[in-house]
C-alpha atoms as a PDB file:
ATOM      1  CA  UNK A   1      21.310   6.288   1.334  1.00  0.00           C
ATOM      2  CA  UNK A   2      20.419   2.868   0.126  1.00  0.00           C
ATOM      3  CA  UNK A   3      17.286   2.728  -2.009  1.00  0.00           C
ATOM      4  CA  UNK A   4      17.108  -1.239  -1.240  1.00  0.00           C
ATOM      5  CA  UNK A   5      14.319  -1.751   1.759  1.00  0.00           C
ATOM      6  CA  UNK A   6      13.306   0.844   3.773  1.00  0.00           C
ATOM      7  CA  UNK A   7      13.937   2.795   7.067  1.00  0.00           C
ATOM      8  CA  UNK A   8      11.422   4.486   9.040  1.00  0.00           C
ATOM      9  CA  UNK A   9      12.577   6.995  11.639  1.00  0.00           C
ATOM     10  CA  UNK A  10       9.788   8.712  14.098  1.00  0.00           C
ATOM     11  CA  UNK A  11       9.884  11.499  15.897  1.00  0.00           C
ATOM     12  CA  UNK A  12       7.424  12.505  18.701  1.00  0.00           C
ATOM     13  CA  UNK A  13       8.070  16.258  19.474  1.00  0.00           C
ATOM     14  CA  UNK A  14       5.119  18.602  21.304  1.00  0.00           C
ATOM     15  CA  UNK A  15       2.418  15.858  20.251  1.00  0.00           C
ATOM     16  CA  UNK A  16       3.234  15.439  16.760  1.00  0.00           C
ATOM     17  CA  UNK A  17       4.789  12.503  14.855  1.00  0.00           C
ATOM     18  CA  UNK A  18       7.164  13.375  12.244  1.00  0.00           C
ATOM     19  CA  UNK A  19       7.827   9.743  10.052  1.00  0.00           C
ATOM     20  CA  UNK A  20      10.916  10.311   8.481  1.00  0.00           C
ATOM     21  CA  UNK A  21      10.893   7.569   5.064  1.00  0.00           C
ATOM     22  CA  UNK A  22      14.024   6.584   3.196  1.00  0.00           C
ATOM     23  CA  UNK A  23      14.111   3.898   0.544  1.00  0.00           C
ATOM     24  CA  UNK A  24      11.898   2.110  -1.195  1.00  0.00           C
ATOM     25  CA  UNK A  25       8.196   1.682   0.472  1.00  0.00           C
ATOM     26  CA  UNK A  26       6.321  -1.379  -1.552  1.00  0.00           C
ATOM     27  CA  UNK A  27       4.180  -3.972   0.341  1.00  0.00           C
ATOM     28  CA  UNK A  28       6.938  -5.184   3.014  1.00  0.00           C
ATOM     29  CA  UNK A  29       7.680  -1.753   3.768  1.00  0.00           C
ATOM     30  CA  UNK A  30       3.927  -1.359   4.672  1.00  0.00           C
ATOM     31  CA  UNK A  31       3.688  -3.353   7.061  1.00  0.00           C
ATOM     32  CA  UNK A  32       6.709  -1.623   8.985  1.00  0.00           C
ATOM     33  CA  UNK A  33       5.188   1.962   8.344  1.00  0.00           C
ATOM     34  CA  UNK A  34       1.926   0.837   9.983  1.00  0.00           C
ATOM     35  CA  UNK A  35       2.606  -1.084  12.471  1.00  0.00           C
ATOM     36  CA  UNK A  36       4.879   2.171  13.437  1.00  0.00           C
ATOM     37  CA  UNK A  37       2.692   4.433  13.164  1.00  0.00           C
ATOM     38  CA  UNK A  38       0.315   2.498  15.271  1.00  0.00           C
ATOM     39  CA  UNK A  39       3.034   2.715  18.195  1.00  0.00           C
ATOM     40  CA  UNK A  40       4.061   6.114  18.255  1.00  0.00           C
ATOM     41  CA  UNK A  41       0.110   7.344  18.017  1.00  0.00           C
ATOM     42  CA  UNK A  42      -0.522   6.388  21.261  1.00  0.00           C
ATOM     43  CA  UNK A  43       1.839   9.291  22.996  1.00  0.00           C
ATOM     44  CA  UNK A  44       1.088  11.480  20.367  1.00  0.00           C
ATOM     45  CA  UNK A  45      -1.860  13.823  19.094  1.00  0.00           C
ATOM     46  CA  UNK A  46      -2.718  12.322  16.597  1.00  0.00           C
ATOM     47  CA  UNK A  47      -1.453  14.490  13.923  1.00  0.00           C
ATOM     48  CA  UNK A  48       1.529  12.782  11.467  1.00  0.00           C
ATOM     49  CA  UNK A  49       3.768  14.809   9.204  1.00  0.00           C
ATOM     50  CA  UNK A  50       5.870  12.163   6.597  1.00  0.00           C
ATOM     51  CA  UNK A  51       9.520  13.504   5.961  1.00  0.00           C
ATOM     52  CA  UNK A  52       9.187  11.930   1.800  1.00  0.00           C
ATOM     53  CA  UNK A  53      12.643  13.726   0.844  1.00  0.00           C
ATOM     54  CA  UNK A  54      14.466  10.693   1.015  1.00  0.00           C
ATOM     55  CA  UNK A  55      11.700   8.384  -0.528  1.00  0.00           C
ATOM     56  CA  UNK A  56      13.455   6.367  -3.599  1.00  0.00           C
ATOM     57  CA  UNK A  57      10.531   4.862  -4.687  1.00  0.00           C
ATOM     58  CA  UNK A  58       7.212   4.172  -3.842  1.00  0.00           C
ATOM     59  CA  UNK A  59       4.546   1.193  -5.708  1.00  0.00           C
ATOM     60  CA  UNK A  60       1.171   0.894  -5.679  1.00  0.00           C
ATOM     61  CA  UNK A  61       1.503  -0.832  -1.903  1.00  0.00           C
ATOM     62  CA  UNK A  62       3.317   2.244  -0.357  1.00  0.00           C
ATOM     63  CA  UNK A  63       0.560   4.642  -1.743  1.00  0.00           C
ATOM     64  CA  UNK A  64      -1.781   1.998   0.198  1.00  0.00           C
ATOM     65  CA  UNK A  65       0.089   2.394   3.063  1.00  0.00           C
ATOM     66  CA  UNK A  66       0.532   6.508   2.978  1.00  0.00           C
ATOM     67  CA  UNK A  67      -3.887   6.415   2.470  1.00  0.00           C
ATOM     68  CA  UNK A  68      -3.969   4.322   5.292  1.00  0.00           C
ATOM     69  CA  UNK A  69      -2.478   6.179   7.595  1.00  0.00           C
ATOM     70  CA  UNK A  70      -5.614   7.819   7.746  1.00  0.00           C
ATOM     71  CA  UNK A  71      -7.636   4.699   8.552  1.00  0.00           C
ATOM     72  CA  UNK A  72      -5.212   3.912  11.481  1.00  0.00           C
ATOM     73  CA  UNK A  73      -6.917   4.580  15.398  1.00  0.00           C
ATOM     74  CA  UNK A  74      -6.266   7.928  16.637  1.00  0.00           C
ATOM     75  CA  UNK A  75      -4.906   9.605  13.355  1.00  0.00           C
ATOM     76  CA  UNK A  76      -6.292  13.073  13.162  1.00  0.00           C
ATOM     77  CA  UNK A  77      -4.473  14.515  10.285  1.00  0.00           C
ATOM     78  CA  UNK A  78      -1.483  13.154   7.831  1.00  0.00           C
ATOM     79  CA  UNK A  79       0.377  15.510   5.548  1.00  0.00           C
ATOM     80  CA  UNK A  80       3.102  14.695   3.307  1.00  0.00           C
ATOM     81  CA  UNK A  81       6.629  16.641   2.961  1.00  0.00           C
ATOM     82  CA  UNK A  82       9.282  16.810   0.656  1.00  0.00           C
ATOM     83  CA  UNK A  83       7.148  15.323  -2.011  1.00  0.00           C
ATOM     84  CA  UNK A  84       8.829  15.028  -5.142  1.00  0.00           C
ATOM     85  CA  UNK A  85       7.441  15.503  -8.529  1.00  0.00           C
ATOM     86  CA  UNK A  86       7.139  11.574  -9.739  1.00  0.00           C
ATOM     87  CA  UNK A  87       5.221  11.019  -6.299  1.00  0.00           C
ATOM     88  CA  UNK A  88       2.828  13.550  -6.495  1.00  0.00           C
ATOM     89  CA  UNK A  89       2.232  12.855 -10.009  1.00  0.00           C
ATOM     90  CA  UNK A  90       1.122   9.317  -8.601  1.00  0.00           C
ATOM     91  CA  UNK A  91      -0.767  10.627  -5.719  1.00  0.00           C
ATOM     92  CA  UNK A  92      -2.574  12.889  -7.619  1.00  0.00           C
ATOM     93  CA  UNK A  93      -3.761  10.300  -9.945  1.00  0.00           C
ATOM     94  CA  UNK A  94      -4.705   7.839  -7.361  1.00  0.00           C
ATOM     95  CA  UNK A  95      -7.092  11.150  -5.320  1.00  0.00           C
ATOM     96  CA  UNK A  96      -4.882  11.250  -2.775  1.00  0.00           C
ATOM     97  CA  UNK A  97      -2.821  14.719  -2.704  1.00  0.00           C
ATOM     98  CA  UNK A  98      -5.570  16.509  -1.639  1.00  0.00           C
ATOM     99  CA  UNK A  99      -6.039  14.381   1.378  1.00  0.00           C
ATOM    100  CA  UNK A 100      -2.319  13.889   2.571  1.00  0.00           C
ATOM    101  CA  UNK A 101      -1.784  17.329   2.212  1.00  0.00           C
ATOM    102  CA  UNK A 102       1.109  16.931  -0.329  1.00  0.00           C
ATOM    103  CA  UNK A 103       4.281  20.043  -0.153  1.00  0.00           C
ATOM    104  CA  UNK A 104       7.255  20.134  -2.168  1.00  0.00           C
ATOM    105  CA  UNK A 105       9.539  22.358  -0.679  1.00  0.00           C
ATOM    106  CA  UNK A 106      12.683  21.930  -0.411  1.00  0.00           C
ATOM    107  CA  UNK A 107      13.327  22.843   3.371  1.00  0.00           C
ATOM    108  CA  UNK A 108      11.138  22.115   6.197  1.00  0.00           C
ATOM    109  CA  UNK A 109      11.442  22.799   9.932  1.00  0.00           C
ATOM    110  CA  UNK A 110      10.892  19.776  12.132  1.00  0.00           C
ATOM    111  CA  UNK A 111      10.189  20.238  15.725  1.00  0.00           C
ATOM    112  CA  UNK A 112      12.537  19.544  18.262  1.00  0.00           C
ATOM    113  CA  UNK A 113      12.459  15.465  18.874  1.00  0.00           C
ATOM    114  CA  UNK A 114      11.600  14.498  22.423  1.00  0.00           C
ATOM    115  CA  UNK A 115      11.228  10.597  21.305  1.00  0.00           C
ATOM    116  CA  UNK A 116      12.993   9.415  18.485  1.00  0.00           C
ATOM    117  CA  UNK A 117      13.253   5.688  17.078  1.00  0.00           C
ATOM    118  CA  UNK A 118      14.362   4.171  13.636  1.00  0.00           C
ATOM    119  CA  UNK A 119      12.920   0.712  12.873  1.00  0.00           C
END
């Protein structure tokens, strides 16, 4: 894993979006996660799950971009995963862990994919 850039990888599976992060996501990255997000909504329910266990780094753009997820047409719920302990140090002083639904735990179940893409 490269902590230069970022990659995004969705996942559509019974309705929900599963947005897999890996790198570094600063203000180009946040462009990429939204614009994603706003593609794979449309087939989904609405409800995002974001895979953070591979997250290298994240500035004060990419905590934009995780609180606007929320903003975003069709969103009905966002919950982070696999947060670790820098990044919800910085979400929780910034008001948004309670909102994005942060959990640290080490393994998490994803459902099976039926769509998957990496941009």
């Amino acid at each position: 894993m490269t902590c230069d850039g970022v990659t995004i990888g969705l996942t559509l599976a019974d309705g929900t979006v599963l947005v897999h992060l890996a790198g570094t996501l600063d203000r180009e990255a946040r462009a990429l996660l939204l614009r994603a997000a706003r593609r794979v909504v449309r087939g989904s329910t609405g409800h995002l799950i974001v895979d953070c266990a591979d997250l290298c780094s994240c500035d004060e753009a990419g905590l934009d971009a995780l609180a606007s997820l929320h903003r975003l047409p069709g969103i009905e719920s966002v919950r982070l995963r696999h947060v670790d302990p820098a990044l919800r140090r910085r979400l929780d002083a910034a008001g948004l862990a309670g909102r994005l639904g942060c959990r640290a735990e080490a393994q998490g179940s994803a459902p099976a994919a039926s769509r998957r893409s990496t941009l």
